[in-house]
Each structure stands twice: as structure tokens, then as C-alpha cells.
Protein backbone atom coordinates (compact mmCIF):
# COMPACT_ATOMS: atom_id res chain seq x y z
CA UNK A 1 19.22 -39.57 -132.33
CA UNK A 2 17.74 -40.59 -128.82
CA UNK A 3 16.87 -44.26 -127.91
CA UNK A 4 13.67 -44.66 -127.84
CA UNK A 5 13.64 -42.98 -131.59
CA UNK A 6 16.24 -45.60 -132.82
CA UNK A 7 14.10 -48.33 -131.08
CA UNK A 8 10.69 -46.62 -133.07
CA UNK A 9 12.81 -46.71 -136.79
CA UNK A 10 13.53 -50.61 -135.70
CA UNK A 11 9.87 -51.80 -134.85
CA UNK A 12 8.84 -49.75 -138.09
CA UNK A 13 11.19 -51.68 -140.28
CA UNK A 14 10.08 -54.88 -139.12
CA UNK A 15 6.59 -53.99 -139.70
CA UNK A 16 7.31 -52.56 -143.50
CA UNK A 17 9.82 -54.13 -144.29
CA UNK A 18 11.23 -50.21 -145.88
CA UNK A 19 13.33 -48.11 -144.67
CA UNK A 20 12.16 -44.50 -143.05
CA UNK A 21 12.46 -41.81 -145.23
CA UNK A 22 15.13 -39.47 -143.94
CA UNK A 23 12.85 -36.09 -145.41
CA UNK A 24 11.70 -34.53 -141.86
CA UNK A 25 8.68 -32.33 -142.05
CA UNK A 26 6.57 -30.10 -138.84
CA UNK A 27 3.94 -31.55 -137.59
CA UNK A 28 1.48 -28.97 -136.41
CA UNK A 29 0.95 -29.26 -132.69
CA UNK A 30 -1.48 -27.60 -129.73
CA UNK A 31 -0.75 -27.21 -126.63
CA UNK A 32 1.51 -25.04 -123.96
CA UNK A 33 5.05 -24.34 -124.94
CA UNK A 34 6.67 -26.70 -122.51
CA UNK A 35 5.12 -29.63 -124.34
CA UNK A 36 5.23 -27.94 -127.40
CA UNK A 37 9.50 -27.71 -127.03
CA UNK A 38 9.52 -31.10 -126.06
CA UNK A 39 7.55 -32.65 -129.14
CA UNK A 40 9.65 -29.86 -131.81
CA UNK A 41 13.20 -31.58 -130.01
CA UNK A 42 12.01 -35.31 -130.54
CA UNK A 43 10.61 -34.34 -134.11
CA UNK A 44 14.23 -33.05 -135.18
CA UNK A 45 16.53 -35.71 -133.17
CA UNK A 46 14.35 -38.33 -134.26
CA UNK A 47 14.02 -38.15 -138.08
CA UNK A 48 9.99 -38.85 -137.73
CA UNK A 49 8.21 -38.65 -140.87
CA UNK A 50 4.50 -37.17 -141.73
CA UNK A 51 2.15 -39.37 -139.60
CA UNK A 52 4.06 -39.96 -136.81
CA UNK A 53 2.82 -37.34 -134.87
CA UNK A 54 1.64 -39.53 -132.23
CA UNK A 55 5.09 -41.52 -131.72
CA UNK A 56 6.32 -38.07 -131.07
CA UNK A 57 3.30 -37.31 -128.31
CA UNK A 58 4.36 -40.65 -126.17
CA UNK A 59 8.29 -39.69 -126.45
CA UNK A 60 7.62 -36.49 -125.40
CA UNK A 61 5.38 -37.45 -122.39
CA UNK A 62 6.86 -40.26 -121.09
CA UNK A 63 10.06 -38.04 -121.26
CA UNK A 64 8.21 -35.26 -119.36
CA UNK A 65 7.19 -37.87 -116.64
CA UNK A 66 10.70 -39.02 -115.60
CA UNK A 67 11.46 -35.60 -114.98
CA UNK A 68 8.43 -35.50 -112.80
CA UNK A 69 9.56 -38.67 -111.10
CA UNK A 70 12.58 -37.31 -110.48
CA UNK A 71 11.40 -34.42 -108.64
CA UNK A 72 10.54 -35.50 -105.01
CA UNK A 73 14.31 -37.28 -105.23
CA UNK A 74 15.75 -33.94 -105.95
CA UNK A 75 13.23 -31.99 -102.91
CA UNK A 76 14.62 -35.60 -100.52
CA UNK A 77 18.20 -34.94 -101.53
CA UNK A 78 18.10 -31.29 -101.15
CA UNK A 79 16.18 -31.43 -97.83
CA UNK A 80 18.87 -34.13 -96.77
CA UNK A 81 21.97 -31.42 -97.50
CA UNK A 82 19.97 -28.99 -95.11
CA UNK A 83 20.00 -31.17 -92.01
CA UNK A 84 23.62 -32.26 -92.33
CA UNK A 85 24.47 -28.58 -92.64
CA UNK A 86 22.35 -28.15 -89.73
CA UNK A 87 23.95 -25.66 -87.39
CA UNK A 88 25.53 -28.41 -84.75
CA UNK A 89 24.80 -27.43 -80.76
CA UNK A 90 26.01 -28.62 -77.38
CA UNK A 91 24.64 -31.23 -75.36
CA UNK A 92 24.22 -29.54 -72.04
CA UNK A 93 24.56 -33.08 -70.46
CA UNK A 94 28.07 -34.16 -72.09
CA UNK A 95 29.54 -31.40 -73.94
CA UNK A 96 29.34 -33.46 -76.88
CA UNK A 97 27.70 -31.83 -80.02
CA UNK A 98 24.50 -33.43 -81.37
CA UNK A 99 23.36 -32.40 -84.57
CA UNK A 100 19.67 -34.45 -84.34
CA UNK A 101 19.01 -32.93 -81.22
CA UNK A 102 16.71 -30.62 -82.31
CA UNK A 103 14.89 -33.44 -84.54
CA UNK A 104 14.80 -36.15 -82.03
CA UNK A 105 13.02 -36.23 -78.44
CA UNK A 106 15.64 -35.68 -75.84
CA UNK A 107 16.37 -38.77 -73.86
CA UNK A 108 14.80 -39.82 -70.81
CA UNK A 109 15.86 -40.47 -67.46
CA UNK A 110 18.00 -44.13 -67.27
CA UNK A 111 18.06 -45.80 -63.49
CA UNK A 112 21.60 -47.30 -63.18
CA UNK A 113 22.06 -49.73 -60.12
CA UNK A 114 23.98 -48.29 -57.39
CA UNK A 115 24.42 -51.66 -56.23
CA UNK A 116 24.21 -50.42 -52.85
CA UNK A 117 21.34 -52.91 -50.93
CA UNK A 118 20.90 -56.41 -51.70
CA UNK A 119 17.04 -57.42 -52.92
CA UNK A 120 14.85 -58.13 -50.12
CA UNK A 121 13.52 -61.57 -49.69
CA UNK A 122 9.92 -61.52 -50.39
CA UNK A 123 6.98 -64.76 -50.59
CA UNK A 124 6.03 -63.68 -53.54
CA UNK A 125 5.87 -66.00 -56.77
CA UNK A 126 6.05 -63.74 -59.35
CA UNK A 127 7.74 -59.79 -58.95
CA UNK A 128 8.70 -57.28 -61.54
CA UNK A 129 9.77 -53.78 -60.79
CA UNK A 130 9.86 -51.44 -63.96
CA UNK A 131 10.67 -47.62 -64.89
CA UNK A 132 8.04 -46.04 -66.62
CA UNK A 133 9.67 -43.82 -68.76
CA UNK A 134 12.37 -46.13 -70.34
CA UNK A 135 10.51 -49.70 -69.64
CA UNK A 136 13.43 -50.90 -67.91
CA UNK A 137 13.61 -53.68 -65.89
CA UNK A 138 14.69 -52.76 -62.01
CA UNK A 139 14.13 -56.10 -60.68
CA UNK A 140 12.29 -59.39 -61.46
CA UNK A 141 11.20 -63.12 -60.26
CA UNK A 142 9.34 -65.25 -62.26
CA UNK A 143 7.98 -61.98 -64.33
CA UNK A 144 6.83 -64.30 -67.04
CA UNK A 145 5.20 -67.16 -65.23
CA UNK A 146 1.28 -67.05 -66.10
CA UNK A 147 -0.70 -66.62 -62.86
CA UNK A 148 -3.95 -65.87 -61.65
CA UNK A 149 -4.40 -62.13 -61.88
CA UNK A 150 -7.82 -61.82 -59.70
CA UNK A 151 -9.05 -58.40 -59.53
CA UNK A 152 -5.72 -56.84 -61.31
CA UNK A 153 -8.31 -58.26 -64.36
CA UNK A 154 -10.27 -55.04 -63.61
CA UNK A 155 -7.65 -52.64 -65.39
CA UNK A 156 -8.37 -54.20 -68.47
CA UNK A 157 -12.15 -54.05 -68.18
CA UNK A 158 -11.42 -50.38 -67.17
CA UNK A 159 -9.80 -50.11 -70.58
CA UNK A 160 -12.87 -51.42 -72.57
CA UNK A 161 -15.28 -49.25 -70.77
CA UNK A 162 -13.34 -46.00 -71.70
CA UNK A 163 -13.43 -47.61 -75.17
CA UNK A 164 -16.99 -47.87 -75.48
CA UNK A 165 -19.02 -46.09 -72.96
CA UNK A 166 -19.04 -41.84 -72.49
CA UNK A 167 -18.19 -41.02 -68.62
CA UNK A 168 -21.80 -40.09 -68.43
CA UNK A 169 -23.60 -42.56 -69.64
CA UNK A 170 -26.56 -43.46 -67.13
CA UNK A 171 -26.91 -47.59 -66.41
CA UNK A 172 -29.56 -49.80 -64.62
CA UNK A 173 -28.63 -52.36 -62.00
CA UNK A 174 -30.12 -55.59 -63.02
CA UNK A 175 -30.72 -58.82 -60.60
CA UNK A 176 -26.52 -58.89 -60.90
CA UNK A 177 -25.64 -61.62 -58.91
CA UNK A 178 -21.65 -62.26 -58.54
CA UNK A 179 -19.33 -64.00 -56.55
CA UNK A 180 -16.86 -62.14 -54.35
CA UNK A 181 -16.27 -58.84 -53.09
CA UNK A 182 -19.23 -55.92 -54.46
CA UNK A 183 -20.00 -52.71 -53.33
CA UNK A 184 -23.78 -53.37 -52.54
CA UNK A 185 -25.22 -52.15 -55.58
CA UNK A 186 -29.45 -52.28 -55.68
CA UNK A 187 -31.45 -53.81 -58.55
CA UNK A 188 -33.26 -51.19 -59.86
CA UNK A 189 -30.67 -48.50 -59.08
CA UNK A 190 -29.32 -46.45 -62.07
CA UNK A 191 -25.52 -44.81 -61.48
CA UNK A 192 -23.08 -42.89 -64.38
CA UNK A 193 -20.63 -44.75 -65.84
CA UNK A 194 -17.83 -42.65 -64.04
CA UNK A 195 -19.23 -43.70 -60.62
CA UNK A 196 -19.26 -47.63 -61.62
CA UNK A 197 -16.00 -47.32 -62.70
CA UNK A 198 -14.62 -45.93 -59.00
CA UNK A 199 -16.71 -48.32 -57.84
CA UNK A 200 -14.88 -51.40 -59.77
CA UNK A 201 -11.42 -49.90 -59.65
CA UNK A 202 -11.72 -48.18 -56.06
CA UNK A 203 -14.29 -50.74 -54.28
CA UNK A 204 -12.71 -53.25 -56.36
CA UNK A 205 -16.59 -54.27 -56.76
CA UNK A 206 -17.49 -57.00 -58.92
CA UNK A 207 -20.98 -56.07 -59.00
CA UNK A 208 -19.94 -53.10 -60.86
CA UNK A 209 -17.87 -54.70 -63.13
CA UNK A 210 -20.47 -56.96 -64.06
CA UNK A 211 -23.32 -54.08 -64.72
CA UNK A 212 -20.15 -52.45 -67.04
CA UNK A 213 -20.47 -55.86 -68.89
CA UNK A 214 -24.19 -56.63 -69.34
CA UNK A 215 -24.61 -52.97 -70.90
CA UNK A 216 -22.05 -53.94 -73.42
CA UNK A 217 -23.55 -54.08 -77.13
CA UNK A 218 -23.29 -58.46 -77.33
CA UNK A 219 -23.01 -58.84 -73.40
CA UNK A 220 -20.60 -59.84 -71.05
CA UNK A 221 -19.17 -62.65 -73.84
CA UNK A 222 -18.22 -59.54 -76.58
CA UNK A 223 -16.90 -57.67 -73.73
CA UNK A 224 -14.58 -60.45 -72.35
CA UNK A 225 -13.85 -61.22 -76.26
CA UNK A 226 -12.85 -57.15 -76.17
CA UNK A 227 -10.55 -57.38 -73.33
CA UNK A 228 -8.62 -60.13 -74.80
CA UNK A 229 -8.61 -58.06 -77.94
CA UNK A 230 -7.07 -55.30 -76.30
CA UNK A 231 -4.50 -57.63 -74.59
CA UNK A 232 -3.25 -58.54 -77.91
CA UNK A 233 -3.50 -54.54 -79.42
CA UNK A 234 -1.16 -54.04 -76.31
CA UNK A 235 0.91 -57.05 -76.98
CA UNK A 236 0.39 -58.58 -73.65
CA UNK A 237 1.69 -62.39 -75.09
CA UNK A 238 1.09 -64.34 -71.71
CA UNK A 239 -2.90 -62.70 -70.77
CA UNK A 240 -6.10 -64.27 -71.16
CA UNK A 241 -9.22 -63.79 -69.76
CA UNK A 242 -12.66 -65.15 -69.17
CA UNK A 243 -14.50 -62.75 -67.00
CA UNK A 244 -14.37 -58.77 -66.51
CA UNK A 245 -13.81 -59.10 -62.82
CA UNK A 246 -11.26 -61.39 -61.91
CA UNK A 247 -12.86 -64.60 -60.50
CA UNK A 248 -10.25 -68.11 -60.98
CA UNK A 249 -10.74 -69.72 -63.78
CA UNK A 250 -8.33 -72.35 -65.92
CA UNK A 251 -8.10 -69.98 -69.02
CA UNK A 252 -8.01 -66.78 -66.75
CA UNK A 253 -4.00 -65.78 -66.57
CA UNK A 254 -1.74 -62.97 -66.67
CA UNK A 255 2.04 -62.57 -65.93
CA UNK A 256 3.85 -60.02 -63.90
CA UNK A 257 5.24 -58.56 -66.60
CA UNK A 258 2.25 -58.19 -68.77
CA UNK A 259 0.33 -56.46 -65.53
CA UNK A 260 2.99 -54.05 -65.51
CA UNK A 261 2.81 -52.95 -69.20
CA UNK A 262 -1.10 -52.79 -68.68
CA UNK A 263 -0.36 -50.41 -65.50
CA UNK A 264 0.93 -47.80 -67.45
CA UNK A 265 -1.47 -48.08 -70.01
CA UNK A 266 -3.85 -47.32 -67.62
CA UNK A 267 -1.65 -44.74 -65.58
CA UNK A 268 -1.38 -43.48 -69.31
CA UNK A 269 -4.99 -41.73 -68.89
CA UNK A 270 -5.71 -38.89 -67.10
CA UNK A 271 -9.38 -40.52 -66.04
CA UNK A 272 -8.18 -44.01 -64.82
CA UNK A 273 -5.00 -42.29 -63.36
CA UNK A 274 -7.25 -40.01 -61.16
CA UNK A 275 -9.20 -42.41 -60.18
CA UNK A 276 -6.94 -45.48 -58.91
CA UNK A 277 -5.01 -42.58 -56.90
CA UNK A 278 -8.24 -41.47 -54.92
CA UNK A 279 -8.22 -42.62 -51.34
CA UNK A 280 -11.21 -42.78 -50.62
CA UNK A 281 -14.94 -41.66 -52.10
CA UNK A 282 -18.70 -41.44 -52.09
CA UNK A 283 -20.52 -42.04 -55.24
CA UNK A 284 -24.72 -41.97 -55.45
CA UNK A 285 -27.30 -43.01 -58.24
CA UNK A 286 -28.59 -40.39 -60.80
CA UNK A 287 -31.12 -39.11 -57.76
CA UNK A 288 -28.08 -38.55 -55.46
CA UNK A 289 -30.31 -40.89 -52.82
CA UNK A 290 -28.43 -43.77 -52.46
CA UNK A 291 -24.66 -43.45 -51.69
CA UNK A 292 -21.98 -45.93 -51.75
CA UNK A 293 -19.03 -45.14 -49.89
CA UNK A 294 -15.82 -46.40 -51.21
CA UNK A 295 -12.13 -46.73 -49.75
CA UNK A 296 -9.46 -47.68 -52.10
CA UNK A 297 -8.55 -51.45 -51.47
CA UNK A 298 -4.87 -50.64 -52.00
CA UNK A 299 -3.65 -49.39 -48.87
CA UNK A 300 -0.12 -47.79 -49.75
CA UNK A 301 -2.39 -44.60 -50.82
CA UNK A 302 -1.67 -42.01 -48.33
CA UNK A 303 0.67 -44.58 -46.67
CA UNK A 304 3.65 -44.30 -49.24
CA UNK A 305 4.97 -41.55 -50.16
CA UNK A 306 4.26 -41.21 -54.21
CA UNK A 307 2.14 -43.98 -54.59
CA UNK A 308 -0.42 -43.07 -57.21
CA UNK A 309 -2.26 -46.74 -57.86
CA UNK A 310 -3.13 -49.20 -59.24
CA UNK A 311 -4.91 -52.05 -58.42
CA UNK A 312 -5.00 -54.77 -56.00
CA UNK A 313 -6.52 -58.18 -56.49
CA UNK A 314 -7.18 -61.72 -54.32
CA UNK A 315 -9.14 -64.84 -54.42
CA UNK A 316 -8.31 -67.69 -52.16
CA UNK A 317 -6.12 -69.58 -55.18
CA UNK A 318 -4.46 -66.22 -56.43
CA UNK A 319 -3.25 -65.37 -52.88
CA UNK A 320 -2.38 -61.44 -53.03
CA UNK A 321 -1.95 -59.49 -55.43
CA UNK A 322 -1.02 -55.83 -56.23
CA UNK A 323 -0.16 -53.36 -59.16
CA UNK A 324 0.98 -50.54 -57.51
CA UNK A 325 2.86 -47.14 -59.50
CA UNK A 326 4.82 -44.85 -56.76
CA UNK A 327 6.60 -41.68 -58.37
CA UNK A 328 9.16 -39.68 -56.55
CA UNK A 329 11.08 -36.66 -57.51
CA UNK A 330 9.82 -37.13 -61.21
CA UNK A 331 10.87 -40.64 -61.26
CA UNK A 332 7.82 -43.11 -62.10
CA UNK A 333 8.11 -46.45 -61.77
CA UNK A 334 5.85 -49.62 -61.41
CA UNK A 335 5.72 -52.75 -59.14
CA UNK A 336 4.14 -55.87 -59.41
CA UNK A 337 3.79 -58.29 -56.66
CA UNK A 338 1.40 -61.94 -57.49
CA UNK A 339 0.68 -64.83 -55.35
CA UNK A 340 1.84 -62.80 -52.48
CA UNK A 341 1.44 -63.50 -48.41
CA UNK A 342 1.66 -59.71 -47.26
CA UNK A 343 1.58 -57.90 -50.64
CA UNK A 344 1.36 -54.19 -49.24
CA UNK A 345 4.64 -55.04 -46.75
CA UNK A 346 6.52 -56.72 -49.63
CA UNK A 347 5.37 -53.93 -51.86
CA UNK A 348 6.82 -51.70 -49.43
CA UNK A 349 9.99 -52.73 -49.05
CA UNK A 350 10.25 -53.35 -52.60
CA UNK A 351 9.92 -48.93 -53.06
CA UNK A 352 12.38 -48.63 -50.55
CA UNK A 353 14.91 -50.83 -51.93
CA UNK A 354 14.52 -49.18 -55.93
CA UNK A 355 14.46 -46.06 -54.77
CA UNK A 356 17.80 -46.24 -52.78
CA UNK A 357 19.54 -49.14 -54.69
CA UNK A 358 18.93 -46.73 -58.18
CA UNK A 359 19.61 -43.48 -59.85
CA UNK A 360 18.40 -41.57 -62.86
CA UNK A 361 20.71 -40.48 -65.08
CA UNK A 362 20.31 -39.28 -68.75
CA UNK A 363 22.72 -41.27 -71.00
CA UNK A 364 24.14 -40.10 -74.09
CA UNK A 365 25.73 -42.66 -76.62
CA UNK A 366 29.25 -41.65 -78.03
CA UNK A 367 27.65 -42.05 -81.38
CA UNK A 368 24.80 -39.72 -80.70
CA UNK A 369 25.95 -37.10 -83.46
């Protein structure tokens, strides 16, 4: 007699107060033959007298859903005896057999310190140098001390725009009136998004940042409050900002570190990555009439070899700043210089002295099987 029949005779003594009859008799049931075997097996084991027919219905489907339950364990377990009998193969990097390898991405480059060249002494406050591909950390000073950013604040309004605005979206210069550097844009005059955005990331101009901002559904408030939004979505734990283009302010602050992780964000999309690696450019209104000529304010393009971006930034309290990305022979990697007093020459020597004090090597652990 199964369980659950012995724990059915029990509640029905206790509510009669008589024993069950031991005479068993059919109960007629419908339904397919699977369900129909299960009831006729419970019926016999179970000693169920006439009337019972719908004790007999539960027992038989709650038996019927365990073995459904059990079902995706089984497919798990049986999918879990395929991959360990998976047919092992050679790593062509060690010799070692890896079994995962064809499950798992194959592992990327790791730069391991020659220790070859000491550091060079540089002004600036705050430095991180960091691979792309594995996030690791080359070289850093101060990489978590907030700073003013200045116009490195323009990759993250970048960011937003992509977000929210189609390349070729057409907007209207308004009476914009910032502070700082602008590329001369005319009330009145109507460019595509695409050409404001070379013209905020190229011309560094805050004038173009600023028309990127009014346009915003909410204004230049929701798109500040979206920036800082996507500084937390990207986890950037010491970035804050107040305006779109970079101007000081006691609540505007970034880190090295955090302007790193935002580079290759950026870097990460094939539109921002072409344009913070253009030299130079013209862009025009909607009528083609009025051209703005632009020249990227980062001037280790076309002067360092690799150098691909991504943004450079000052105001008189930030001192110099620069995000710049150089890749060479496949190798990516990103530098960050704030608070700087020759930014491009520390930059510089900064490339040199990864590049030669590091080299790439894939690493396989010993456990890796």
C-alpha cells in the first residue's frame, strides 16, 4: 500500500470513526491510458472503496507531476555526462588539455611587466594606465582621487546623445550662450546631430554641447540627471556631474580611474570611436552654407603612432587634462593624465614607457581543465 493511501485510510478514520471496508471495486474512469494506468494502480494498492474516485484522481496526478518535475533534472544530468565526456583537445598555447575550451571564450592577451624602465616622473596629480582587453592596471597615481574632469565630461554627454537622439536628427541653434571654448555656432543655424557631436567631441565646443542639452525632452537638468544615471549604470563610484560640458563646479568630479572605464565605453562604439580618432574635419548646417572647420584638440592624433582618442579637457582650476587610447600591434590600452602641466608630453612618454616596460602574453591557469 503506498503512503499517501495509508495517510487517506487515517484521515478517513478520524472523520468516521469506522474502519474502510477492505471489498475493492472499479471505478469507471475517462481519459488517455497513461492516466488511466495510473488511477487502475492506486485503485488496487490502495484498497479505495466505491466513492473514492476522486482520492484516486489527486494520487494519481500529483504522482504524474513529480515525474514531470523530475524531468528537466534528468535532461541537466544527462546534458552534464555529455560535456565531461567531451572529447578533450590541446591548448595550442601550453600543451595542456582543456576540456571547456570549446565552451568558454579563449583568453585574452595579459601584459606582464618586463620590469625593464623605471616610471617616468610626470606633474601630473592623478595617472592611470590600463589594458583594454583584460582591465588591468599598467600603472597608477592617485587613480582614485576625485578631480575636476573639464571637458573629459563631454564623453559622457556623448553617451546620452547616442542614447536618445538618431545621428540624423536636425537641431536649431538657440541664443546659446556658454562659457569657454565653442566652435562659433549661429543662432538660427540648424546642424545634424552627427555634426554637433564632432563638433563637441572634436572642437571640444561647448556651444554644441549645450544645443545637445536644450533639445533634450526636460532640458539641460534631465540630461545632466541622465549622465549621472549612466555613471552609476557604468558603475563609475567616484563621478558626478552638473553640466554636459565640463565647466568647474563643487559637485562636478571624476577620478582617473573612472575616466578610463568611461574611455572604453566610448571606444566601445563604432560612432564615438570614429569620431574622437578623426584629425581633423569640416561640418556645415542642413543647407551645407555655413561650415565649421574643426581640428581635434588632442594633438597625439597623427603624432603617435596608434593613438585612436579620446578626449582632452582644461579650465584654469582643472589644469590639463587628457583621455587618450593608443593601440599597437593589437594591443589596446588607455591612459589617463588629470591636473597635468604638459599633458600631451607626459602622455607621451607615458606610451613609450608601457609599451616597452610590457608584454602580452596569454596565460593559462594549471587548473584550466
Amino acid at each position: 500500500m503506498s503512503l499517501s493511501a495509508i495517510i487517506f485510510q487515517s484521515a478517513e478514520k478520524k472523520d468516521t470513526g469506522k474502519p474502510i471496508g477492505k471489498k475493492k471495486k472499479s471505478i469507471s474512469l475517462s481519459g488517455s491510458g497513461k492516466f488511466k494506468s495510473l488511477y487502475n494502480r492506486f485503485a488496487k494498492t490502495s484498497h479505495f472503496s466505491e466513492g473514492d474516485e476522486s482520492k484516486v484522481r489527486f494520487q494519481a496526478s500529483r504522482e504524474a507531476y513529480s515525474l514531470l518535475t523530475l524531468l528537466p533534472i534528468l535532461v541537466f544530468l544527462g546534458l552534464a555526462v555529455k560535456i565531461v565526456k567531451a572529447e578533450p583537445i590541446s591548448s595550442p598555447v601550453s600543451g595542456q588539455v582543456l576540456i571547456f575550451e570549446k565552451l568558454l571564450p579563449p583568453p585574452k592577451p595579459y601584459p606582464v611587466n618586463k620590469e625593464i624602465y623605471l616610471s617616468p616622473e610626470i606633474t601630473a596629480k592623478s595617472v592611470i594606465i590600463m589594458d583594454v582587453d583584460s582591465a588591468v592596471v599598467l600603472y597608477q597615481k592617485n587613480a582614485d582621487l576625485r578631480l575636476l574632469p573639464a571637458s573629459t565630461t563631454k564623453m559622457m554627454a556623448a553617451m546620452v546623445v547616442l542614447d536618445n537622439y538618431l545621428l540624423s536628427d536636425v537641431l536649431t541653434v538657440g541664443n546659446t550662450r556658454v562659457d569657454g571654448n565653442t566652435i562659433k555656432l549661429i543662432p538660427g543655424e540648424q546642424l545634424g546631430v552627427e555634426n554637433l557631436l564632432y563638433g563637441m567631441l572634436i572642437g571640444s565646443g561647448n556651444d554644441a554641447a549645450e544645443v545637445l542639452a536644450e533639445h533634450f525632452p526636460g532640458g539641460v537638468s534631465a540630461f545632466v540627471e541622465a549622465m549621472n544615471q549612466k555613471a552609476t549604470d557604468f558603475m563609475l563610484e567616484n563621478t558626478h556631474f552638473t553640466n554636459p560640458m565640463g565647466l568647474d563646479g563643487e559637485d562636478h568630479y571624476s577620478t582617473a580611474r573612472d575616466l578610463a572605464k568611461l574611455a572604453m565605453k566610448v571606444e566601445a562604439n563604432p560612432v564615438l570611436a570614429k569620431i574622437v580618432s578623426t584629425p581633423e574635419v569640416v561640418i556645415t548646417d542642413v543647407s551645407g552654407e555655413i561650415k565649421h572647420p574643426l581640428k581635434n584638440t588632442n594633438e597625439l592624433i597623427g603624432k603617435v603612432e596608434g593613438a585612436k582618442g579620446v578626449k582632452t579637457g582644461w579650465t584654469e582650476n582643472a589644469g590639463e587634462c587628457l583621455v587618450a587610447r593608443v593601440e599597437k600591434e593589437g594591443k589596446k590600452v588607455v591612459f589617463v593624465v588629470l591636473e597635468s602641466e604638459n599633458r600631451f608630453e607626459e602622455t607621451q612618454s607615458l606610451v613609450d614607457w608601457a609599451f616597452n616596460n610590457f608584454e602580452w602574453k596569454i596565460i593559462v591557469p594549471t587548473n584550466y581543465l
